[in-house]
C-alpha atoms as a PDB file:
ATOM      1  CA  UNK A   1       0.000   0.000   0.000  1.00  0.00           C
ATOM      2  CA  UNK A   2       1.478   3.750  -0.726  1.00  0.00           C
ATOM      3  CA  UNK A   3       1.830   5.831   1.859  1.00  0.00           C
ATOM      4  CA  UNK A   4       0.923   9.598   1.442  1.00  0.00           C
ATOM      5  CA  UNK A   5       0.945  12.489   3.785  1.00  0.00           C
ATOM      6  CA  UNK A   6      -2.047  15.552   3.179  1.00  0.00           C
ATOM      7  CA  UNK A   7      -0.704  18.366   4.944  1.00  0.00           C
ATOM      8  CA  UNK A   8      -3.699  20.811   5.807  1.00  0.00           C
ATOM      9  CA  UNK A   9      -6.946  19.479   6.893  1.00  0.00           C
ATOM     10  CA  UNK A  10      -9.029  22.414   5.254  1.00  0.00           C
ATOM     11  CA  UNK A  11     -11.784  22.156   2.714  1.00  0.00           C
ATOM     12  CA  UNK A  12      -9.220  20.775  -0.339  1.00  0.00           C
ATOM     13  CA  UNK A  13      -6.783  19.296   1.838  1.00  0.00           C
ATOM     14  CA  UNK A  14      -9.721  17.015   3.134  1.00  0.00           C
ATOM     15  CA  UNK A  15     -11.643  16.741  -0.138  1.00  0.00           C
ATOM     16  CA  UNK A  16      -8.161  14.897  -1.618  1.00  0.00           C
ATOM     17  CA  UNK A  17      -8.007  12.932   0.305  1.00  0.00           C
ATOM     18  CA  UNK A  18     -11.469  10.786  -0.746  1.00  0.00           C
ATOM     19  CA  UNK A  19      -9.869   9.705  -3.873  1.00  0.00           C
ATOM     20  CA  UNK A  20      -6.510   9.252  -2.719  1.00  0.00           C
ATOM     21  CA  UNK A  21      -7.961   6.765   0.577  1.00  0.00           C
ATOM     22  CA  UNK A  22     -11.116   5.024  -1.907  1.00  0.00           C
ATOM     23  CA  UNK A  23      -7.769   4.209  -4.407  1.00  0.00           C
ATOM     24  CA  UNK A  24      -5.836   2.659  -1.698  1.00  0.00           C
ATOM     25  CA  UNK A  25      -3.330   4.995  -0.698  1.00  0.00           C
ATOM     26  CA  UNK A  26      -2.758   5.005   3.197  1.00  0.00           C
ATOM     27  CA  UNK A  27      -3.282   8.811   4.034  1.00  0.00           C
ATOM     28  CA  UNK A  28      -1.899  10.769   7.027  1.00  0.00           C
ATOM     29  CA  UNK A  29      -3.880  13.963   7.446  1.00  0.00           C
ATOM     30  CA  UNK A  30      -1.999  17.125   9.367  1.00  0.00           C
ATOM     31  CA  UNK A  31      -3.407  19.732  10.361  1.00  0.00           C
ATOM     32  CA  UNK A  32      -1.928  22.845  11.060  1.00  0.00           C
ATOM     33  CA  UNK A  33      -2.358  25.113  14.534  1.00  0.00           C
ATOM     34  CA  UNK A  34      -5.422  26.617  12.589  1.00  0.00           C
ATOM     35  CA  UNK A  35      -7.249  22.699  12.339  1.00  0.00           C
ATOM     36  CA  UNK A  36      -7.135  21.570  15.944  1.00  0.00           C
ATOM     37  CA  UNK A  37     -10.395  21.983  16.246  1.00  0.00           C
ATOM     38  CA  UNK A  38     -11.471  20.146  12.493  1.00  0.00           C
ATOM     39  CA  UNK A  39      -9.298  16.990  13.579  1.00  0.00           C
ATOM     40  CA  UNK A  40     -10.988  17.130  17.007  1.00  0.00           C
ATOM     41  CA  UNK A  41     -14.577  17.433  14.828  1.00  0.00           C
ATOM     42  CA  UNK A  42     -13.059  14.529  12.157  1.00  0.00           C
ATOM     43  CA  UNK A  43     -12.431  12.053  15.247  1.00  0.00           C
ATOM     44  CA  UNK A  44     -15.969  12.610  16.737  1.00  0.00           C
ATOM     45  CA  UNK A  45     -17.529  11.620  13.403  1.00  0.00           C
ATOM     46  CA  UNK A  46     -17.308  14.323  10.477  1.00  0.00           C
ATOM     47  CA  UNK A  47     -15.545  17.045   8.937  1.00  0.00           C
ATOM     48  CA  UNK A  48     -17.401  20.020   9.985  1.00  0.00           C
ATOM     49  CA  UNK A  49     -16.529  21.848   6.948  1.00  0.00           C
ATOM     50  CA  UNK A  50     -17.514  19.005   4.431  1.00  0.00           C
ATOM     51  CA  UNK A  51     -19.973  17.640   6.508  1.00  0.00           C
ATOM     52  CA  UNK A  52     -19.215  14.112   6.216  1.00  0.00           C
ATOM     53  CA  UNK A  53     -16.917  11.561   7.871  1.00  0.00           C
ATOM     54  CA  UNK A  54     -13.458  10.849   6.012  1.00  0.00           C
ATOM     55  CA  UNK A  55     -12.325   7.421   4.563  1.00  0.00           C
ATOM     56  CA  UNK A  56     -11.575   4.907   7.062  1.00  0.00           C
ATOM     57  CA  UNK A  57      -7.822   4.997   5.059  1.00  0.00           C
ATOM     58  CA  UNK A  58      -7.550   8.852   6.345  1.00  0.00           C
ATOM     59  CA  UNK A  59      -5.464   8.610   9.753  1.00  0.00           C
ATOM     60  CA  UNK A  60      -5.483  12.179  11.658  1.00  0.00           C
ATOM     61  CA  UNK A  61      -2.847  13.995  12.989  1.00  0.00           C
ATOM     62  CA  UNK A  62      -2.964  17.334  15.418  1.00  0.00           C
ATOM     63  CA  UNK A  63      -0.564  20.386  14.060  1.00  0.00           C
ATOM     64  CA  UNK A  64       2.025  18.847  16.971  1.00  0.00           C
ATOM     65  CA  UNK A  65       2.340  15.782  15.007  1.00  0.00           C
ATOM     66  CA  UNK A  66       3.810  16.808  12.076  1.00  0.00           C
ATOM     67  CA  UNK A  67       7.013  14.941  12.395  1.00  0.00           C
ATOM     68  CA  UNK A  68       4.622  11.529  12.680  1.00  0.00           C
ATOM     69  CA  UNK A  69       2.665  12.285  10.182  1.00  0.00           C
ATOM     70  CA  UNK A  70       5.416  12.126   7.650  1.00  0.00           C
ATOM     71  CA  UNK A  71       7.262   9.279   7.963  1.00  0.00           C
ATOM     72  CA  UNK A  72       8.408   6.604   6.257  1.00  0.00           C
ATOM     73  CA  UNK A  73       6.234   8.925   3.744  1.00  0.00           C
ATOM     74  CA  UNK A  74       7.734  10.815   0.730  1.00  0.00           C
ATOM     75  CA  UNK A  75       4.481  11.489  -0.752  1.00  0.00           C
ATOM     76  CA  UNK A  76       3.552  14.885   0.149  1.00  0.00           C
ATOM     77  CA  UNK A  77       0.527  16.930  -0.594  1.00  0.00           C
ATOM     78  CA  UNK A  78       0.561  20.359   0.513  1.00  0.00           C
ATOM     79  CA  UNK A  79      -2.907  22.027   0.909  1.00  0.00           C
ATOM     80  CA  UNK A  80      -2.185  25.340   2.499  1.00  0.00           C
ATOM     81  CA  UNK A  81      -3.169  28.584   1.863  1.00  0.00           C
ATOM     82  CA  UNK A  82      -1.008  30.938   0.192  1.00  0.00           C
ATOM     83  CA  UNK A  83      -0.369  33.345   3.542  1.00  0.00           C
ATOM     84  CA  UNK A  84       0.850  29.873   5.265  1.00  0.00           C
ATOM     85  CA  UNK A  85       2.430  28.295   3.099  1.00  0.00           C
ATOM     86  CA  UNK A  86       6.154  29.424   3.809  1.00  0.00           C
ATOM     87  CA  UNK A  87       6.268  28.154   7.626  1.00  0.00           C
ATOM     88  CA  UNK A  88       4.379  25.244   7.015  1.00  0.00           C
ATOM     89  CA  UNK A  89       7.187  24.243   4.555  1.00  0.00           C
ATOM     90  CA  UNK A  90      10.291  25.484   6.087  1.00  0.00           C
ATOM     91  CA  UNK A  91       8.159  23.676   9.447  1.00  0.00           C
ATOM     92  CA  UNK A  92       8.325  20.873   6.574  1.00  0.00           C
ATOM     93  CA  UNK A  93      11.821  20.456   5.753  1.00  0.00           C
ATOM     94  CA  UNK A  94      12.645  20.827   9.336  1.00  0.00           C
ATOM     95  CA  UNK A  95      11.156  17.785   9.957  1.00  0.00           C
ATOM     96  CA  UNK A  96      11.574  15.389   6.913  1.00  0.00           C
ATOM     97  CA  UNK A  97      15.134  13.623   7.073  1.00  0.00           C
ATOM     98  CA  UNK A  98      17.464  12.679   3.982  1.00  0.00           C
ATOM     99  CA  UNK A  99      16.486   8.963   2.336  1.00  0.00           C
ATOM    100  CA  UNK A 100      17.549   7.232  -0.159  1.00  0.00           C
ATOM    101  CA  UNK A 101      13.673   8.217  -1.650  1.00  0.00           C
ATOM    102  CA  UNK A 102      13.176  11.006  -3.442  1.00  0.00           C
ATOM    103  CA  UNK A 103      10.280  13.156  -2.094  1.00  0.00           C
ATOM    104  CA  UNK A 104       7.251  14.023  -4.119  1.00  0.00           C
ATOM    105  CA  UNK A 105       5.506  17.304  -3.302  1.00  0.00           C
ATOM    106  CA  UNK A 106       2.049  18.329  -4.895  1.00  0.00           C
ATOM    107  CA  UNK A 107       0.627  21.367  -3.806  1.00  0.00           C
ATOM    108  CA  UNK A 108      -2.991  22.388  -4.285  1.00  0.00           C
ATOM    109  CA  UNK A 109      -1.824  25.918  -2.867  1.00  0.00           C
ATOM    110  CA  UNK A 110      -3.035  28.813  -5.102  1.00  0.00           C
ATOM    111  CA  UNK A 111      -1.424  32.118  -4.991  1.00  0.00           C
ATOM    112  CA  UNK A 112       2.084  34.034  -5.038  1.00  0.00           C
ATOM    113  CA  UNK A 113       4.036  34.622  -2.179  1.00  0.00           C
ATOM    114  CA  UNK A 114       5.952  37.428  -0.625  1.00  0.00           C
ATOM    115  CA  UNK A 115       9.662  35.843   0.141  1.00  0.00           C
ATOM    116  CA  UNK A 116      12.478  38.009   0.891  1.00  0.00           C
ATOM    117  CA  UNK A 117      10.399  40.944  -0.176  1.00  0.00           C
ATOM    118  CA  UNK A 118      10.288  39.733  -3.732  1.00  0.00           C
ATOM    119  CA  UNK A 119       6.846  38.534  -4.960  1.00  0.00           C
ATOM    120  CA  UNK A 120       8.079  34.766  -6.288  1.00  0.00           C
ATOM    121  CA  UNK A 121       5.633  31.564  -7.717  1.00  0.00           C
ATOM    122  CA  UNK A 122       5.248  28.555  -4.995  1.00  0.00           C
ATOM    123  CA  UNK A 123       7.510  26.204  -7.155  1.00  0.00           C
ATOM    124  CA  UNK A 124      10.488  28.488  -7.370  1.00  0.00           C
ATOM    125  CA  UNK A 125      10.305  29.377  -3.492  1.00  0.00           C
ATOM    126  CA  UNK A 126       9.864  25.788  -2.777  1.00  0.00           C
ATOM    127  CA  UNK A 127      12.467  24.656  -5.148  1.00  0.00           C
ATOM    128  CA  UNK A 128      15.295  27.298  -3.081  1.00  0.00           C
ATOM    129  CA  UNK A 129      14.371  26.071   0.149  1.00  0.00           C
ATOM    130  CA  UNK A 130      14.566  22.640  -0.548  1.00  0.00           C
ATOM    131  CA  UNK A 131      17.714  22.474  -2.638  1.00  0.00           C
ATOM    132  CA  UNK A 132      19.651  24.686   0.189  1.00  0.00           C
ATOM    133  CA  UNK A 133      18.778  21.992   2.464  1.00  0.00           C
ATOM    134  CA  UNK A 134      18.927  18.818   0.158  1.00  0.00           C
ATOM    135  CA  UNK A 135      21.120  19.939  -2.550  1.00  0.00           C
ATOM    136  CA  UNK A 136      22.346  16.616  -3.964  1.00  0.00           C
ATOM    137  CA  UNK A 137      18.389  15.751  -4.152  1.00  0.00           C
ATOM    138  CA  UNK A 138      16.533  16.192  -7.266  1.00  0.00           C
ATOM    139  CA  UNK A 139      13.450  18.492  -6.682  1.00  0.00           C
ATOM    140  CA  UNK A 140      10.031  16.786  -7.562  1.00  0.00           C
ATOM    141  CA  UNK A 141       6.886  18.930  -8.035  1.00  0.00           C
ATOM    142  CA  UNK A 142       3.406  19.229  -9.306  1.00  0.00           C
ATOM    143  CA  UNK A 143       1.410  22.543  -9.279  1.00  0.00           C
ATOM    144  CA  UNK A 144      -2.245  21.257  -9.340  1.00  0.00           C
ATOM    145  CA  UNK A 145      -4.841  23.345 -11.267  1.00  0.00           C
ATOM    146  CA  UNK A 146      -8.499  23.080 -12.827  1.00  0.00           C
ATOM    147  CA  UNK A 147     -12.097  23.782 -11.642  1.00  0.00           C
ATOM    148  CA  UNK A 148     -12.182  21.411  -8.423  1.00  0.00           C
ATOM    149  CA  UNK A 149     -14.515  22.755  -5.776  1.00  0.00           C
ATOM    150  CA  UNK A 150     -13.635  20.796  -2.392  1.00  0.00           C
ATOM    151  CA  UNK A 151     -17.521  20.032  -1.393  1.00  0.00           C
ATOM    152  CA  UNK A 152     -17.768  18.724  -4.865  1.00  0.00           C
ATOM    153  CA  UNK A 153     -14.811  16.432  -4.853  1.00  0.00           C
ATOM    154  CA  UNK A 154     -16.290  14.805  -1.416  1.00  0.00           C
ATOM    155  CA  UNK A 155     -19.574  14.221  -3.029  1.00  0.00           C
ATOM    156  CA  UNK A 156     -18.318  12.613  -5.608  1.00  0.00           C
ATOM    157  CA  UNK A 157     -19.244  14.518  -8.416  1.00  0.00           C
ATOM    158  CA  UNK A 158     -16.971  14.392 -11.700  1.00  0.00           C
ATOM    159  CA  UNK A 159     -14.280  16.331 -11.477  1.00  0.00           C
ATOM    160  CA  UNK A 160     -11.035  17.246 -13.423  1.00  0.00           C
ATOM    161  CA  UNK A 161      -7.653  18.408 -12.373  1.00  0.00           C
ATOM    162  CA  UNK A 162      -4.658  19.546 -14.083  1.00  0.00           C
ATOM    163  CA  UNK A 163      -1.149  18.313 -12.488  1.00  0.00           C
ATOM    164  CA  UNK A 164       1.838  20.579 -13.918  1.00  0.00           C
ATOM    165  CA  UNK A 165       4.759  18.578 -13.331  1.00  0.00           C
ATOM    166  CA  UNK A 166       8.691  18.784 -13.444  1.00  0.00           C
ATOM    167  CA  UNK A 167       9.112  14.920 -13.631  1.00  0.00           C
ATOM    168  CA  UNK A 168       8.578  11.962 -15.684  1.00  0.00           C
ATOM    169  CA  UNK A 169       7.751   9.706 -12.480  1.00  0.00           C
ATOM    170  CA  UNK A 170       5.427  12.158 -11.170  1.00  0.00           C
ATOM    171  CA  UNK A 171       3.134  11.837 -14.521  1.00  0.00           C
ATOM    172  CA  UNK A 172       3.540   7.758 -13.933  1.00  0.00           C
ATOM    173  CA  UNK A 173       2.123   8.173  -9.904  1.00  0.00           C
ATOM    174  CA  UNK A 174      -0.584  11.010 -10.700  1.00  0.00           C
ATOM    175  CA  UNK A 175      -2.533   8.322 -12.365  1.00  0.00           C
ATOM    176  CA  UNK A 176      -3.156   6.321  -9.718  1.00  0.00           C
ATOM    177  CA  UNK A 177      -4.609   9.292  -7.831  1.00  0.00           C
ATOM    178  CA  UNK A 178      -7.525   8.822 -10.542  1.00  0.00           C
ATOM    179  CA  UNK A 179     -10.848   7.357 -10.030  1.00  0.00           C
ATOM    180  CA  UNK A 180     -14.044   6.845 -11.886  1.00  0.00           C
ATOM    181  CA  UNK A 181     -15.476  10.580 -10.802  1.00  0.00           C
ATOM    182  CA  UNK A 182     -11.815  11.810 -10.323  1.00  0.00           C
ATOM    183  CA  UNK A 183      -9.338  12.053 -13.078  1.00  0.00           C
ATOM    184  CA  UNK A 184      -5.979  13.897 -13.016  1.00  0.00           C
ATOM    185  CA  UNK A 185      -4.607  15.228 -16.240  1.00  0.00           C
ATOM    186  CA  UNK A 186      -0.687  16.066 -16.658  1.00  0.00           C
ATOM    187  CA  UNK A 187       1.397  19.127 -18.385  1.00  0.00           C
ATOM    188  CA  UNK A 188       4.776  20.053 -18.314  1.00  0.00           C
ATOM    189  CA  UNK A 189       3.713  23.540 -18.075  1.00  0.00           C
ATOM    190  CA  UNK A 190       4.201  24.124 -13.977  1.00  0.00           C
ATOM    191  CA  UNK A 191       4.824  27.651 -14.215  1.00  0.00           C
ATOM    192  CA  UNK A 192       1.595  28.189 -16.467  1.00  0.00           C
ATOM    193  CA  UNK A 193      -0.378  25.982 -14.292  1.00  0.00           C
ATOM    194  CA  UNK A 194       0.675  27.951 -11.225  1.00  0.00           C
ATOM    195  CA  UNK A 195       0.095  31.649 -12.899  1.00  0.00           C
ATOM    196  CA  UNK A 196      -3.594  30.546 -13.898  1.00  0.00           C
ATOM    197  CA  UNK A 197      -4.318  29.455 -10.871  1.00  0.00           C
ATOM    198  CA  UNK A 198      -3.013  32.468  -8.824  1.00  0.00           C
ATOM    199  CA  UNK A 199      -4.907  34.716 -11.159  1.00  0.00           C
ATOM    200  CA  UNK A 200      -7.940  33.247 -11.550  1.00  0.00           C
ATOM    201  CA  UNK A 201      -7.990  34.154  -7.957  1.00  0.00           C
ATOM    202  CA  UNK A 202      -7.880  37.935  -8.710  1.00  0.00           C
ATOM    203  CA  UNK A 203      -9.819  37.942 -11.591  1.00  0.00           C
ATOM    204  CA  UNK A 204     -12.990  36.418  -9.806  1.00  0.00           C
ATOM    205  CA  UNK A 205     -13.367  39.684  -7.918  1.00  0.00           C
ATOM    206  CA  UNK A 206     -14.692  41.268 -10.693  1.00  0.00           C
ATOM    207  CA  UNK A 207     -18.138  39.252 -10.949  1.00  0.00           C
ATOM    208  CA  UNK A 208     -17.892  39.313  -7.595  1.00  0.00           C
ATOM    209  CA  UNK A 209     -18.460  42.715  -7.925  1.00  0.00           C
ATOM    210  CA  UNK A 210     -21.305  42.153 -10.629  1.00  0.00           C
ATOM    211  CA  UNK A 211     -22.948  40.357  -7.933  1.00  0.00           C
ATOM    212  CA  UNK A 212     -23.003  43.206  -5.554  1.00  0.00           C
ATOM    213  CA  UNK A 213     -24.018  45.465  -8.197  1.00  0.00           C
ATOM    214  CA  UNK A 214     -27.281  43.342  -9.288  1.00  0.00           C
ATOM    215  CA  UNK A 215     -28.020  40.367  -7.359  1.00  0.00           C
ATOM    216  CA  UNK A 216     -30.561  42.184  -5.033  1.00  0.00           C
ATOM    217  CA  UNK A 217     -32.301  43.657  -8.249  1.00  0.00           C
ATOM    218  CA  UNK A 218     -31.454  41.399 -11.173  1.00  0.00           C
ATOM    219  CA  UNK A 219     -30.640  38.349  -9.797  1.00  0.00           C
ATOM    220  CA  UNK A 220     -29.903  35.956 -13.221  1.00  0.00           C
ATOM    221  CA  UNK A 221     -30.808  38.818 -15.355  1.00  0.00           C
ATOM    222  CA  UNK A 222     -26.961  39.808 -16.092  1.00  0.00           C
ATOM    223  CA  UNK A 223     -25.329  37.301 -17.709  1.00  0.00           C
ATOM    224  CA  UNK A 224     -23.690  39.763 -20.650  1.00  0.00           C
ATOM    225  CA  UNK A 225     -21.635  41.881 -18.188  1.00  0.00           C
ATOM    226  CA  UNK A 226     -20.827  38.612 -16.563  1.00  0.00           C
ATOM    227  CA  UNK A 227     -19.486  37.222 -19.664  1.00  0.00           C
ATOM    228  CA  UNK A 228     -17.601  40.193 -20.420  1.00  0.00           C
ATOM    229  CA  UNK A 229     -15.457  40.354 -17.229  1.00  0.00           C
ATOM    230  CA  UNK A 230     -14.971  35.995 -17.712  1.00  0.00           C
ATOM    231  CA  UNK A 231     -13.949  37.339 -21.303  1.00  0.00           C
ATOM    232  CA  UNK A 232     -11.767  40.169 -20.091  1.00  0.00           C
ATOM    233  CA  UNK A 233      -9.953  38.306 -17.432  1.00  0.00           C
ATOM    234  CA  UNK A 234      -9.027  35.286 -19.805  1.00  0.00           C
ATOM    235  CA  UNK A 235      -7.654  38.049 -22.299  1.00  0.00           C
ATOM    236  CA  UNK A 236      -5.649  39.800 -19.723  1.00  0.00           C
ATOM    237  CA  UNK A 237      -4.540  36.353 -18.160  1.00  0.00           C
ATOM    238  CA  UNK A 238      -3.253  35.055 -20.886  1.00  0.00           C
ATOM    239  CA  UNK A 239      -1.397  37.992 -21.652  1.00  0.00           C
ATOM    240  CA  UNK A 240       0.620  37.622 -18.541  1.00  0.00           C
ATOM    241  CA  UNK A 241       0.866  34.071 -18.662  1.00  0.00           C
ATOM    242  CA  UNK A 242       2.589  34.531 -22.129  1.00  0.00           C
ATOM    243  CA  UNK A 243       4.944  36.804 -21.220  1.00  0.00           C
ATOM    244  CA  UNK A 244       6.346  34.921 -18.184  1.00  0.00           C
ATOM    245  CA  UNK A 245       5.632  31.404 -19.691  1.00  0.00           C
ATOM    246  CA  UNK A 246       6.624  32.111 -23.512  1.00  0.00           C
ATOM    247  CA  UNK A 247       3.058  30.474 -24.815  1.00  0.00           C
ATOM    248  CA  UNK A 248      -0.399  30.786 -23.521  1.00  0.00           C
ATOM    249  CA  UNK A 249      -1.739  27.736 -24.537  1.00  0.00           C
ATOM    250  CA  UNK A 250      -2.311  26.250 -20.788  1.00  0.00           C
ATOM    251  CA  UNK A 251      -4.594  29.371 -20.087  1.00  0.00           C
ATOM    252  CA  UNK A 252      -6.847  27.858 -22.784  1.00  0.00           C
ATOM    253  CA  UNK A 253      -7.751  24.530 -20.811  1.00  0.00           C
ATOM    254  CA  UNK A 254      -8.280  23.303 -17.647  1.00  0.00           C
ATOM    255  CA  UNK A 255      -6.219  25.297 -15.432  1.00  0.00           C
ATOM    256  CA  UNK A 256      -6.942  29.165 -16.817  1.00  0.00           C
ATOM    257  CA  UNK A 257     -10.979  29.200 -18.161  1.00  0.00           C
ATOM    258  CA  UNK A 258     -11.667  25.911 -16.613  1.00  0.00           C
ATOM    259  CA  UNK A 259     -10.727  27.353 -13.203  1.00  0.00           C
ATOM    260  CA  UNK A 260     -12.136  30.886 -13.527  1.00  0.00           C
ATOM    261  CA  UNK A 261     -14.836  29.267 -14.649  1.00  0.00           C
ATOM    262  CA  UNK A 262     -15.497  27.055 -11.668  1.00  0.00           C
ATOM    263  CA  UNK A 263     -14.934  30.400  -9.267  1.00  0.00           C
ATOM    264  CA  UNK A 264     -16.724  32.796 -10.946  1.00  0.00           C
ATOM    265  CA  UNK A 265     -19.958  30.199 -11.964  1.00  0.00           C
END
């Protein structure tokens, strides 16, 4: 049986780990100082987020933990948000030892993040840190992407994600995260995978703001504007995405209209 770790016992830190458990993967979940009281709610009977109990696979582990949760596992999901993501993996690498295994990190983390007081992507901070401490290690790493909505996942209702991933053997393990109402599609395309996902994030505000504007008044009755700020945003994504990427093309699938999509609809 593999052996993975879930660190972050939040909505999609949770919802991952149905498929992962109901595919046979033994799953620790960690939560951080923030989930005390979800782990607490998760041993009495549910998650009180999801509203359901986990897989009987899913073993729970309190923020203290962390060190037990990980080990003789080098299968690590990281489901954090963006604001905690740096301690939680410098807490991380604090606590994993060098092995003869190669570890595996996917992170369902969306955002940027403010390191050193430059604004850098998740995979390039990560990548620093963990080369600084395991420098003869190669650096293994999947930026997950798509329209996935954590209640969703947990119900069981189809759903598609997009893995961008910096190794061969990553591709090879992501399909056995699949299932018959999960499946996990793979690009080499990390950096475009993590931009679209970041700012899809941003560029949700703006029917957000439709919805203030209307909803009390017009409620289903503004669809046009609506489709000209989904329009806008994919425009003005893609522009970005092609100057730091080189190509736009992953803004055109799952992980750039699929995922605004899924926010915004």
């Amino acid at each position: 049986m593999k052996k993975v770790t879930v660190l972050g016992a939040g909505y999609m830190g949770s919802a991952i780990t149905f498929p992962l458990a109901e595919n046979g993967f033994d799953v620790n979940l960690w939560g951080t100082w923030l989930d005390d009281n979800i782990i607490n709610s998760c041993l009495k009977g549910k998650h009180p987020k999801l509203k359901k109990p986990l897989h009987k696979n899913v073993n729970l582990y309190y923020s203290k933990d962390l060190k037990k949760s990980i080990i003789d596992r080098n299968i690590i999901f990281i489901g954090i948000s963006s604001e905690g993501f740096l301690p939680i993996f410098k807490k991380l690498l604090e606590s994993i030892k060098d092995s003869k295994e190669d570890y595996i990190f996917f992170t369902l983390t969306k955002g940027f993040l403010n390191h050193n007081g430059k604004v850098k992507q998740l995979s390039s901070t990560a990548k620093e840190l963990f080369e600084e401490k395991f420098p003869r290690k190669k650096f293994k790493w999947a930026s997950i992407g798509g329209p996935v909505k954590a209640v969703e996942l947990s119900d069981h209702i189809p759903s598609l994600s997009i893995y961008g991933i910096n190794s061969s053997e990553i591709k090879k393990l992501a399909k056995l995260f699949s299932t018959d109402y999960y499946r996990v599609l793979t690009s080499a395309d990390v950096c475009g995978v993590e931009i679209c996902s970041a700012l899809k994030n941003i560029y949700s505000m703006a029917p957000g703001i439709c919805d203030g504007i209307y909803k009390s008044t017009r409620e289903g009755m503004y669809h046009n504007f609506n489709s000209i700020l989904f329009n806008q945003g994919i425009i003005e994504i893609s522009k970005i995405v092609y100057r730091i990427v080189g190509n736009n093309n992953t803004v055109f699938n799952l992980a750039g209209i699929g995922d605004l999509y899924g926010v915004v609809f």
